[in-house]
PDB file of N, CA and C in Angstrom:
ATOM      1  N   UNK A   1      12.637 -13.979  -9.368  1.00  0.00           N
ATOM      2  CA  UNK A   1      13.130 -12.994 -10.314  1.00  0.00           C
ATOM      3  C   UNK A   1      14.241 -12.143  -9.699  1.00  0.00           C
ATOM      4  N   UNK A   2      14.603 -12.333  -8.303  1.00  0.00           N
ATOM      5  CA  UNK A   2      15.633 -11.528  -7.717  1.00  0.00           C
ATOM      6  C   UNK A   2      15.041 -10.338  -7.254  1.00  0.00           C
ATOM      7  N   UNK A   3      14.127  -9.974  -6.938  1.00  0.00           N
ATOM      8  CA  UNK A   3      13.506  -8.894  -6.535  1.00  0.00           C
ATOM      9  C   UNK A   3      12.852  -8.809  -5.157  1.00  0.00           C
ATOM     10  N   UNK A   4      13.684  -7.915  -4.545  1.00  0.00           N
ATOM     11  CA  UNK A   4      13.371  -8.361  -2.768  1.00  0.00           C
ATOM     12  C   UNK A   4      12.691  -7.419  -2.059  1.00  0.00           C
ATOM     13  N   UNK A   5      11.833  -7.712  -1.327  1.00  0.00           N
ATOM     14  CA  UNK A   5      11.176  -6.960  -0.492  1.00  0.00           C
ATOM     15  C   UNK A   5      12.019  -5.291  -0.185  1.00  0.00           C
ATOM     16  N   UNK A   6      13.096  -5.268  -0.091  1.00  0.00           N
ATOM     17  CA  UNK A   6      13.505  -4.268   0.422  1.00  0.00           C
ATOM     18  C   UNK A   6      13.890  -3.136  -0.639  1.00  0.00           C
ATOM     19  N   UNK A   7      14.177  -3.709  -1.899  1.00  0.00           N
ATOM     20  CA  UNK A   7      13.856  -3.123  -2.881  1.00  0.00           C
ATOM     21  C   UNK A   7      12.869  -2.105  -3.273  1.00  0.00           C
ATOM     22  N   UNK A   8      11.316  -2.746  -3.001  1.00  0.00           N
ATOM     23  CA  UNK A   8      10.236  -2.098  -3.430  1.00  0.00           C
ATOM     24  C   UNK A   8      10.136  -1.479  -2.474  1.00  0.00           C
ATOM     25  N   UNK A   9      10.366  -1.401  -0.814  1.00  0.00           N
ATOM     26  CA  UNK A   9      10.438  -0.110   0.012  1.00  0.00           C
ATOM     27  C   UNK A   9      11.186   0.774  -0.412  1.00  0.00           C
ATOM     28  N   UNK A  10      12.685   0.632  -0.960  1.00  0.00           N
ATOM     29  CA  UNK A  10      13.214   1.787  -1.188  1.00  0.00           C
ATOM     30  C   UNK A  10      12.824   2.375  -2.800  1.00  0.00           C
ATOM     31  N   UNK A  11      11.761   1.628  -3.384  1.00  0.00           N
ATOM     32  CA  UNK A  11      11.284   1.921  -4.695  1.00  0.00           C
ATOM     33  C   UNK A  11      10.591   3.195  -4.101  1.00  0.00           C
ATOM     34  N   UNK A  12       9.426   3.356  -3.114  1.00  0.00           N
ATOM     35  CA  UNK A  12       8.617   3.419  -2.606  1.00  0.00           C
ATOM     36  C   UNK A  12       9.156   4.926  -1.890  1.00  0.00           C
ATOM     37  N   UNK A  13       9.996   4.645  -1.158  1.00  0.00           N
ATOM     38  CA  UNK A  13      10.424   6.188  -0.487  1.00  0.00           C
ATOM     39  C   UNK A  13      10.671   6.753  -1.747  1.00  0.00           C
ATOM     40  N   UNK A  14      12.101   6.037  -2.908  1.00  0.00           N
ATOM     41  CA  UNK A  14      12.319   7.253  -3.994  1.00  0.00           C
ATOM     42  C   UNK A  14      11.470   7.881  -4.668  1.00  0.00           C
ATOM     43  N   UNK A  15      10.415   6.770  -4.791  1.00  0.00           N
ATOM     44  CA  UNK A  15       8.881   7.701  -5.649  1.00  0.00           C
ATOM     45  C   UNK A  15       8.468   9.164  -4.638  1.00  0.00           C
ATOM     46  N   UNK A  16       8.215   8.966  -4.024  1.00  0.00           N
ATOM     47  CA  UNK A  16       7.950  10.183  -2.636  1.00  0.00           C
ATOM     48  C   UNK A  16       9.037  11.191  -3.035  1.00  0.00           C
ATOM     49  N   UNK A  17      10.079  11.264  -3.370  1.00  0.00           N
ATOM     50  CA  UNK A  17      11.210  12.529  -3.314  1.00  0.00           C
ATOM     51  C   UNK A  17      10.877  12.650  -4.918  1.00  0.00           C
ATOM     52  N   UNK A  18      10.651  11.779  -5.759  1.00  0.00           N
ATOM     53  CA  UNK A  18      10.649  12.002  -7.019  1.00  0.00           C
ATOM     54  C   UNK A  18       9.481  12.841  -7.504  1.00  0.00           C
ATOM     55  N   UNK A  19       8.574  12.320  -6.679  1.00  0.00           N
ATOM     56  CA  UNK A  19       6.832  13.360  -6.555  1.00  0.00           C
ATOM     57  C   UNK A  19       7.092  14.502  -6.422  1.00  0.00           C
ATOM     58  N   UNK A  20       7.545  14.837  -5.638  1.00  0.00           N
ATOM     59  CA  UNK A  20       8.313  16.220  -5.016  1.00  0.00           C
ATOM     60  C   UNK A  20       9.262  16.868  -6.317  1.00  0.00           C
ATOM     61  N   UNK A  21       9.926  16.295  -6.729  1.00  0.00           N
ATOM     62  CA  UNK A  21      11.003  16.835  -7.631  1.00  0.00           C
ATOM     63  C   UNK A  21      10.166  17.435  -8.893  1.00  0.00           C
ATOM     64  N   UNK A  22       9.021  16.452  -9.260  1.00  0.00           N
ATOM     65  CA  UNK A  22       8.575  16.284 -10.821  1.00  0.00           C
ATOM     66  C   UNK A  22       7.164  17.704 -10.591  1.00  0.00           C
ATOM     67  N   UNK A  23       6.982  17.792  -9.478  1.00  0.00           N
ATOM     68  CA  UNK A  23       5.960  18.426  -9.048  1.00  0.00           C
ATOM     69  C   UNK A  23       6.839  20.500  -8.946  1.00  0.00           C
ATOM     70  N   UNK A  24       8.013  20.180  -8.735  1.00  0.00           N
ATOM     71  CA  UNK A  24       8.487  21.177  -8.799  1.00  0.00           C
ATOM     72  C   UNK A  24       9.127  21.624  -9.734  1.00  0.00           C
ATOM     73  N   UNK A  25       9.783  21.255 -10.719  1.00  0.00           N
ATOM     74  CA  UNK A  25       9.953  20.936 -11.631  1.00  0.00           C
ATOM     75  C   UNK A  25       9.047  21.490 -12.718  1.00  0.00           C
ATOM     76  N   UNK A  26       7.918  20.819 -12.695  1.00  0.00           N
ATOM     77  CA  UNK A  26       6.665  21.096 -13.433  1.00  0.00           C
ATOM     78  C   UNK A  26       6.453  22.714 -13.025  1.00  0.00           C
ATOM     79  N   UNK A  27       6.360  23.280 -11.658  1.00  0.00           N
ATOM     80  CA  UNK A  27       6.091  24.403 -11.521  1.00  0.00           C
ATOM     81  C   UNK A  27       6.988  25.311 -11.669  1.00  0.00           C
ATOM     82  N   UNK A  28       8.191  25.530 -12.061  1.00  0.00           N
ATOM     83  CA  UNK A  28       9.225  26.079 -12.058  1.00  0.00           C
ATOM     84  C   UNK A  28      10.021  26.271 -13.244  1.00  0.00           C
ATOM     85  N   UNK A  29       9.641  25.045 -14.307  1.00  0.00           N
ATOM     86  CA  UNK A  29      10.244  25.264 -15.691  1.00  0.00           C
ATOM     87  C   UNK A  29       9.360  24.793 -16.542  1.00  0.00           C
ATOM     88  N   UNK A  30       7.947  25.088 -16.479  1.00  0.00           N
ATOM     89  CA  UNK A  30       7.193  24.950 -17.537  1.00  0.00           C
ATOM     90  C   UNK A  30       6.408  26.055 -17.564  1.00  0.00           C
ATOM     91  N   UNK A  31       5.265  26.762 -18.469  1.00  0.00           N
ATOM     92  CA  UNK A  31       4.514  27.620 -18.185  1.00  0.00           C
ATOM     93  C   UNK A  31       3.353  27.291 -18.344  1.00  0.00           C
ATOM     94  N   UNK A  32       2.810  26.198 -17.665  1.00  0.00           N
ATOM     95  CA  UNK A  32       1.780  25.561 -17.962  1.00  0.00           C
ATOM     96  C   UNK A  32       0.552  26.109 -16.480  1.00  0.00           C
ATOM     97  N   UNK A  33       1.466  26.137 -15.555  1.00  0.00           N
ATOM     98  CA  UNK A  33       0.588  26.820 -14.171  1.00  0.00           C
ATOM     99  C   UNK A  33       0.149  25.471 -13.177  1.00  0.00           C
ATOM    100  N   UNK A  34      -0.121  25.689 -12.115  1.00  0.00           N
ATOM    101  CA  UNK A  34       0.168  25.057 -10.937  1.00  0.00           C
ATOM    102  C   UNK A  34      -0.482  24.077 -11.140  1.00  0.00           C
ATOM    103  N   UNK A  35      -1.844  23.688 -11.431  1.00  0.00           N
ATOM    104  CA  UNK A  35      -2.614  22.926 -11.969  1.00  0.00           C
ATOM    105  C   UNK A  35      -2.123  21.348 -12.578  1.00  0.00           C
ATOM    106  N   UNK A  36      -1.146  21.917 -13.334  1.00  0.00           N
ATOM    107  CA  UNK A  36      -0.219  20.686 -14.084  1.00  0.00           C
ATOM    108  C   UNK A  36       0.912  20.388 -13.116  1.00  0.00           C
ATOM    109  N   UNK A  37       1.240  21.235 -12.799  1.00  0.00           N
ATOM    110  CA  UNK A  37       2.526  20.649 -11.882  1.00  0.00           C
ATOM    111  C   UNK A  37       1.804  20.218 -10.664  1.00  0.00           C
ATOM    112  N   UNK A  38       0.707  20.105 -10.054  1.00  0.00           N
ATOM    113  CA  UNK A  38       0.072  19.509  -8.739  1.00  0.00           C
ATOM    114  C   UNK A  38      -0.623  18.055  -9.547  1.00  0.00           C
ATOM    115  N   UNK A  39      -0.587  18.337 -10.902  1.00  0.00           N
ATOM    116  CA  UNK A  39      -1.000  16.274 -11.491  1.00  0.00           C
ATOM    117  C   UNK A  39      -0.044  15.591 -12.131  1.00  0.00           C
ATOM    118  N   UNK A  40       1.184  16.413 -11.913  1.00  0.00           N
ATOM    119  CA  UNK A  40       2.339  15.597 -12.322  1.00  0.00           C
ATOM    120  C   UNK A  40       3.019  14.930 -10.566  1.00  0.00           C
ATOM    121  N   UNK A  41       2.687  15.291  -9.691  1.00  0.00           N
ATOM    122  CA  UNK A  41       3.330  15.324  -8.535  1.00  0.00           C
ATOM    123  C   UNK A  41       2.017  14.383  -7.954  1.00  0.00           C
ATOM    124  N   UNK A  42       1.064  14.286  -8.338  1.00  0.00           N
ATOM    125  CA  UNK A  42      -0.277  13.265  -7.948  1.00  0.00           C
ATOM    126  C   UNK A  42       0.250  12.435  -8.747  1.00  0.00           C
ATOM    127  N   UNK A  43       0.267  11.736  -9.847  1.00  0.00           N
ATOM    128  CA  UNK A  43       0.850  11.162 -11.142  1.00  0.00           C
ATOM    129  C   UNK A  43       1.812  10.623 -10.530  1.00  0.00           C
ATOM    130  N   UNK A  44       2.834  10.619 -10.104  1.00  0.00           N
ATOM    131  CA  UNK A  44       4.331  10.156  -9.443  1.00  0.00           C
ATOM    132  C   UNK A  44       4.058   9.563  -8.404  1.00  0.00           C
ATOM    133  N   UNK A  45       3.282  10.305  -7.548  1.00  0.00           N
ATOM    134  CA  UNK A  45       3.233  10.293  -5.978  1.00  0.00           C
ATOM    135  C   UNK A  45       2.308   8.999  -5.565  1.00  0.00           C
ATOM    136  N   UNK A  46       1.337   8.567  -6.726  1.00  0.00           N
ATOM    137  CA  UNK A  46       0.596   7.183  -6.703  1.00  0.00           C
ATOM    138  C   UNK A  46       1.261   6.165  -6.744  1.00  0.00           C
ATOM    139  N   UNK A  47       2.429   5.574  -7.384  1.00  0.00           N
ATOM    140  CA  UNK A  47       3.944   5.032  -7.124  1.00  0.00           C
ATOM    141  C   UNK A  47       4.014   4.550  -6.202  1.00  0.00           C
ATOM    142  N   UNK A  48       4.002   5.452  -5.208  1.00  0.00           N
ATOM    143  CA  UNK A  48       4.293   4.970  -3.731  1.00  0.00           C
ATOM    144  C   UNK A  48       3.975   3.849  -3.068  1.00  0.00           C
ATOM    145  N   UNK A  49       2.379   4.442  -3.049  1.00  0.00           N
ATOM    146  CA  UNK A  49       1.817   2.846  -2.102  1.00  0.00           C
ATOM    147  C   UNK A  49       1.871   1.210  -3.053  1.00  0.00           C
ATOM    148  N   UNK A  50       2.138   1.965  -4.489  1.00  0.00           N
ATOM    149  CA  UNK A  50       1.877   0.518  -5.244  1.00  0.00           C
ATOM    150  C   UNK A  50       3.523   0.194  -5.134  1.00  0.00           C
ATOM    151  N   UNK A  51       4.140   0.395  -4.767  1.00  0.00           N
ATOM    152  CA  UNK A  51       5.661  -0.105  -4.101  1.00  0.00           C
ATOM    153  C   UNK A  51       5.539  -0.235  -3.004  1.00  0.00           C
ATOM    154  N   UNK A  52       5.211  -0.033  -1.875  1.00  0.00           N
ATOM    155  CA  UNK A  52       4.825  -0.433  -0.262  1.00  0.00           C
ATOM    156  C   UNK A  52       4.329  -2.100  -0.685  1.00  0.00           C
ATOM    157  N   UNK A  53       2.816  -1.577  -1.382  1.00  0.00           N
ATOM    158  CA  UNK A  53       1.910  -2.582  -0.970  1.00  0.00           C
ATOM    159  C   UNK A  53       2.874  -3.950  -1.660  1.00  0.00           C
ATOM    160  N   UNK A  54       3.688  -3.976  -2.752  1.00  0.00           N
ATOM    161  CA  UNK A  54       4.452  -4.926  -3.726  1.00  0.00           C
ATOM    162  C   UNK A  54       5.344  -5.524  -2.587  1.00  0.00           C
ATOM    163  N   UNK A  55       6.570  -4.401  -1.640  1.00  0.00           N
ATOM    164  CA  UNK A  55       6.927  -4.574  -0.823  1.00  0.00           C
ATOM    165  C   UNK A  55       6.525  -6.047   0.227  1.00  0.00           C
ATOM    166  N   UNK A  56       5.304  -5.402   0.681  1.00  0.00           N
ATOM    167  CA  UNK A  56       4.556  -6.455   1.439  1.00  0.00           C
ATOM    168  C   UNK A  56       4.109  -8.057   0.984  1.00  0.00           C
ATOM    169  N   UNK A  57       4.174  -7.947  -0.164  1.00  0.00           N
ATOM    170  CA  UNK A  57       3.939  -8.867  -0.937  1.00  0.00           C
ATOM    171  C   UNK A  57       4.674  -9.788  -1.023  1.00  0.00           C
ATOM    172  N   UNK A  58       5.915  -9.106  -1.181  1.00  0.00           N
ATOM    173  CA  UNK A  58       7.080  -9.816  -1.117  1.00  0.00           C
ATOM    174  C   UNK A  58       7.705 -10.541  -0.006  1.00  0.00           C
ATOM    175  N   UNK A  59       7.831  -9.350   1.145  1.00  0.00           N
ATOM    176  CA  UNK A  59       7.988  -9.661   2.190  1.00  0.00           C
ATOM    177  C   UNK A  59       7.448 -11.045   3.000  1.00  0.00           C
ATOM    178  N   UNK A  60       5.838 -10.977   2.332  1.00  0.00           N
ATOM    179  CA  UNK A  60       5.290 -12.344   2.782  1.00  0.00           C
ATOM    180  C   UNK A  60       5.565 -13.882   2.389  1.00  0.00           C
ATOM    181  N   UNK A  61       5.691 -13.164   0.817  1.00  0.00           N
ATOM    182  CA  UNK A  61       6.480 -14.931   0.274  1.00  0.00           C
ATOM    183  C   UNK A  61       7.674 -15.051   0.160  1.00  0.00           C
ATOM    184  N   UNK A  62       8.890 -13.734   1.100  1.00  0.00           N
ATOM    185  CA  UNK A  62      10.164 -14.507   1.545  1.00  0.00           C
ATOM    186  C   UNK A  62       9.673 -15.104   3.152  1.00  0.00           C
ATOM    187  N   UNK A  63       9.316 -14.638   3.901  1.00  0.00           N
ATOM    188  CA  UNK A  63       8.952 -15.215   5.375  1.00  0.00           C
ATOM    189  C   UNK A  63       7.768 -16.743   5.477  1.00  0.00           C
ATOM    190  N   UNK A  64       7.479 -16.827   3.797  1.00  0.00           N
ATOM    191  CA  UNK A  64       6.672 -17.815   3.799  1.00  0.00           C
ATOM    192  C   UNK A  64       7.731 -19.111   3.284  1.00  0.00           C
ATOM    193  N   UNK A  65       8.366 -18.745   2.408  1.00  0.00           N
ATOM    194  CA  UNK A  65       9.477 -19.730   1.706  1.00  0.00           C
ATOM    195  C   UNK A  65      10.498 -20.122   2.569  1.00  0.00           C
ATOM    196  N   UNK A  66      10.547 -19.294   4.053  1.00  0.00           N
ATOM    197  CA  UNK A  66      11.936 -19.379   4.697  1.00  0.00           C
ATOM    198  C   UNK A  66      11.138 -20.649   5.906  1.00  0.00           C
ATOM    199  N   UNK A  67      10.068 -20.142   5.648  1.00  0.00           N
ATOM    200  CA  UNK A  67       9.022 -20.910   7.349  1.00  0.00           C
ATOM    201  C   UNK A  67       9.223 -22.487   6.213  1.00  0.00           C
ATOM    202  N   UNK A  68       8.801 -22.387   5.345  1.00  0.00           N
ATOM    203  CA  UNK A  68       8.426 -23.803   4.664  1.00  0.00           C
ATOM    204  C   UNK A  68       9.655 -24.367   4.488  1.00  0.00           C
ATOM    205  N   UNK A  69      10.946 -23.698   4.249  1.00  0.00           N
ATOM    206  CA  UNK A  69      12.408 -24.472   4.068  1.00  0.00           C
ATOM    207  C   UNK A  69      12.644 -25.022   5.471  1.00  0.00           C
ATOM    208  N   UNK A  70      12.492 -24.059   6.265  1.00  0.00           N
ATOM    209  CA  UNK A  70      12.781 -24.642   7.437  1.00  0.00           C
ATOM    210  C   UNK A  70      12.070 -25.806   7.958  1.00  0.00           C
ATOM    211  N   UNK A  71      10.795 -25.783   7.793  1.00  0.00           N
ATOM    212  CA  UNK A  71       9.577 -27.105   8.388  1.00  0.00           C
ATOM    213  C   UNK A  71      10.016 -28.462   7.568  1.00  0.00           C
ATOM    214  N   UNK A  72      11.072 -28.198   5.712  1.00  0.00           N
ATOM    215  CA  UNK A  72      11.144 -29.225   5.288  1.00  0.00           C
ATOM    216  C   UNK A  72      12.343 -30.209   5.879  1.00  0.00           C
ATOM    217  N   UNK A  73      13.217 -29.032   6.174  1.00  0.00           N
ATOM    218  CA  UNK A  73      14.912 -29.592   6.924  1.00  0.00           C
ATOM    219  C   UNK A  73      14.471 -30.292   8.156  1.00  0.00           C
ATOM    220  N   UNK A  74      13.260 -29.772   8.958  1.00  0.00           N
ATOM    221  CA  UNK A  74      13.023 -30.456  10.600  1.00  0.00           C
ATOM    222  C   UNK A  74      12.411 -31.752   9.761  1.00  0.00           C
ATOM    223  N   UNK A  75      11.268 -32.171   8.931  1.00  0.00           N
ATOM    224  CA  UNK A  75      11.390 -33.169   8.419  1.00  0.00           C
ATOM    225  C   UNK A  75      12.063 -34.733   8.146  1.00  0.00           C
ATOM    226  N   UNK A  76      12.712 -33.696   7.106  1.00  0.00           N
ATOM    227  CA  UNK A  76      13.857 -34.562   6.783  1.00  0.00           C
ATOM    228  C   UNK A  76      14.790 -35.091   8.004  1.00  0.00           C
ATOM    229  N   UNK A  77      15.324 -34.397   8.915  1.00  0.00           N
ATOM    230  CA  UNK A  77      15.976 -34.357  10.104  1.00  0.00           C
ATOM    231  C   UNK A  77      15.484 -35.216  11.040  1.00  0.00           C
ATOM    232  N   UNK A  78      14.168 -35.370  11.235  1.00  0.00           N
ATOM    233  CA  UNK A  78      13.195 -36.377  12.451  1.00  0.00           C
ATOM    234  C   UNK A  78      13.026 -34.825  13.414  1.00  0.00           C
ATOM    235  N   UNK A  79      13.026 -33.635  13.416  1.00  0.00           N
ATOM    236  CA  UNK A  79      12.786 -33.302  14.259  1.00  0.00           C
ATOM    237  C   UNK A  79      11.436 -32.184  14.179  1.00  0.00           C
ATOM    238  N   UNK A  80      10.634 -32.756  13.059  1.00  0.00           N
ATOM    239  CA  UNK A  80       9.560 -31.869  12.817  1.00  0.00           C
ATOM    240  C   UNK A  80       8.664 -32.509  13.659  1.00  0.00           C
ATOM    241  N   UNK A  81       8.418 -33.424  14.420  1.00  0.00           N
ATOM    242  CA  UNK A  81       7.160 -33.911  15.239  1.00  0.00           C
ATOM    243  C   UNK A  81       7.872 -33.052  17.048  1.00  0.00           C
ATOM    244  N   UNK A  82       8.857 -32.972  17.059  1.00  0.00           N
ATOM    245  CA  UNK A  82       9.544 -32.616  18.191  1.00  0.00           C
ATOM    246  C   UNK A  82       9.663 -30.964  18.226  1.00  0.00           C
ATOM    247  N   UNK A  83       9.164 -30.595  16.946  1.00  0.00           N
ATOM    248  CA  UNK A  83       9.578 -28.906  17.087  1.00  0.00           C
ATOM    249  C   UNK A  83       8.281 -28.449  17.461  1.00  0.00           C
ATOM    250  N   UNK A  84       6.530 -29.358  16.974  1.00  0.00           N
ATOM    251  CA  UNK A  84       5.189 -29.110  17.463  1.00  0.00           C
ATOM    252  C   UNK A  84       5.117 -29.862  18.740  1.00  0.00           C
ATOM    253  N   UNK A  85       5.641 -30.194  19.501  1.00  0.00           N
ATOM    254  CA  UNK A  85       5.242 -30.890  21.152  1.00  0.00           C
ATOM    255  C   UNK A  85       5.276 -29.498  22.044  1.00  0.00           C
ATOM    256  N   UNK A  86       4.832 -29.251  22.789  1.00  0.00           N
ATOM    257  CA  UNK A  86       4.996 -28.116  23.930  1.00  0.00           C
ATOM    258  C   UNK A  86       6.294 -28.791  24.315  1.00  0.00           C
ATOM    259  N   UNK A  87       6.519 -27.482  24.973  1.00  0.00           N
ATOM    260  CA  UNK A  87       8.325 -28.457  25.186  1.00  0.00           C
ATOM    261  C   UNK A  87       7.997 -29.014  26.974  1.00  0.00           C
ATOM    262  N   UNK A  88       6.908 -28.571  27.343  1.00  0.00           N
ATOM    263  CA  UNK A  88       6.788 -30.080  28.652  1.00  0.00           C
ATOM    264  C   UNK A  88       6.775 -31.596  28.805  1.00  0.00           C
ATOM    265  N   UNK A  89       6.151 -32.162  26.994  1.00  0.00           N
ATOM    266  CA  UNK A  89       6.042 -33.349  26.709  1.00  0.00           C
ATOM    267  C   UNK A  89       7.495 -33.341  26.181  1.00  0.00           C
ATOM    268  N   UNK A  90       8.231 -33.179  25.797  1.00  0.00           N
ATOM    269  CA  UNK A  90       9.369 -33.635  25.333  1.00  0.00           C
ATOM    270  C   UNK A  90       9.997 -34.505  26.261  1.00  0.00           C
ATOM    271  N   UNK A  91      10.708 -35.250  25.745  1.00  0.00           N
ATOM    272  CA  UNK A  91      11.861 -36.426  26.557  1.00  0.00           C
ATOM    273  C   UNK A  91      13.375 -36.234  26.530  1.00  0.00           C
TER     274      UNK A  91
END
């Protein structure tokens, strides 16, 4: 879908400044009292890890897709039995 690991980290920090913003925000131009503006800033601030953890997610099935492209090219190549030898048996 085009959506890269590094993305959802920086999803992830902006939620964190945005928590902060919406949380102040809330306390500063509403008259609702601190109460609401500390569950609008909880509310936002949950964001976070569910962009980390997506992050990671991602991260794993680009480092998984890059390991498997690569194992298919040594393959194809003849040099996938030569890339698992310890390199003492090699010739």
């Amino acid at each position: 879908m085009g959506v890269k690991s590094g993305m959802m980290y920086s999803a992830g920090i902006a939620s964190i400044g945005l928590s902060f913003a919406t949380w102040w925000a809330s306390k500063n131009k509403e008259n609702a009292g601190l109460d609401r503006a500390d569950r609008w800033g909880i509310f936002v601030g949950e964001w976070a890890p569910t962009f980390f953890a997506m992050g990671v997610a991602l991260r794993i099935e680009e480092t998984h897709r890059d390991l498997s492209q690569s194992g298919e090219r040594e393959m194809l190549d003849g040099t996938y039995a030569e890339s698992r030898m310890p390199s003492h048996a090699r010739v």
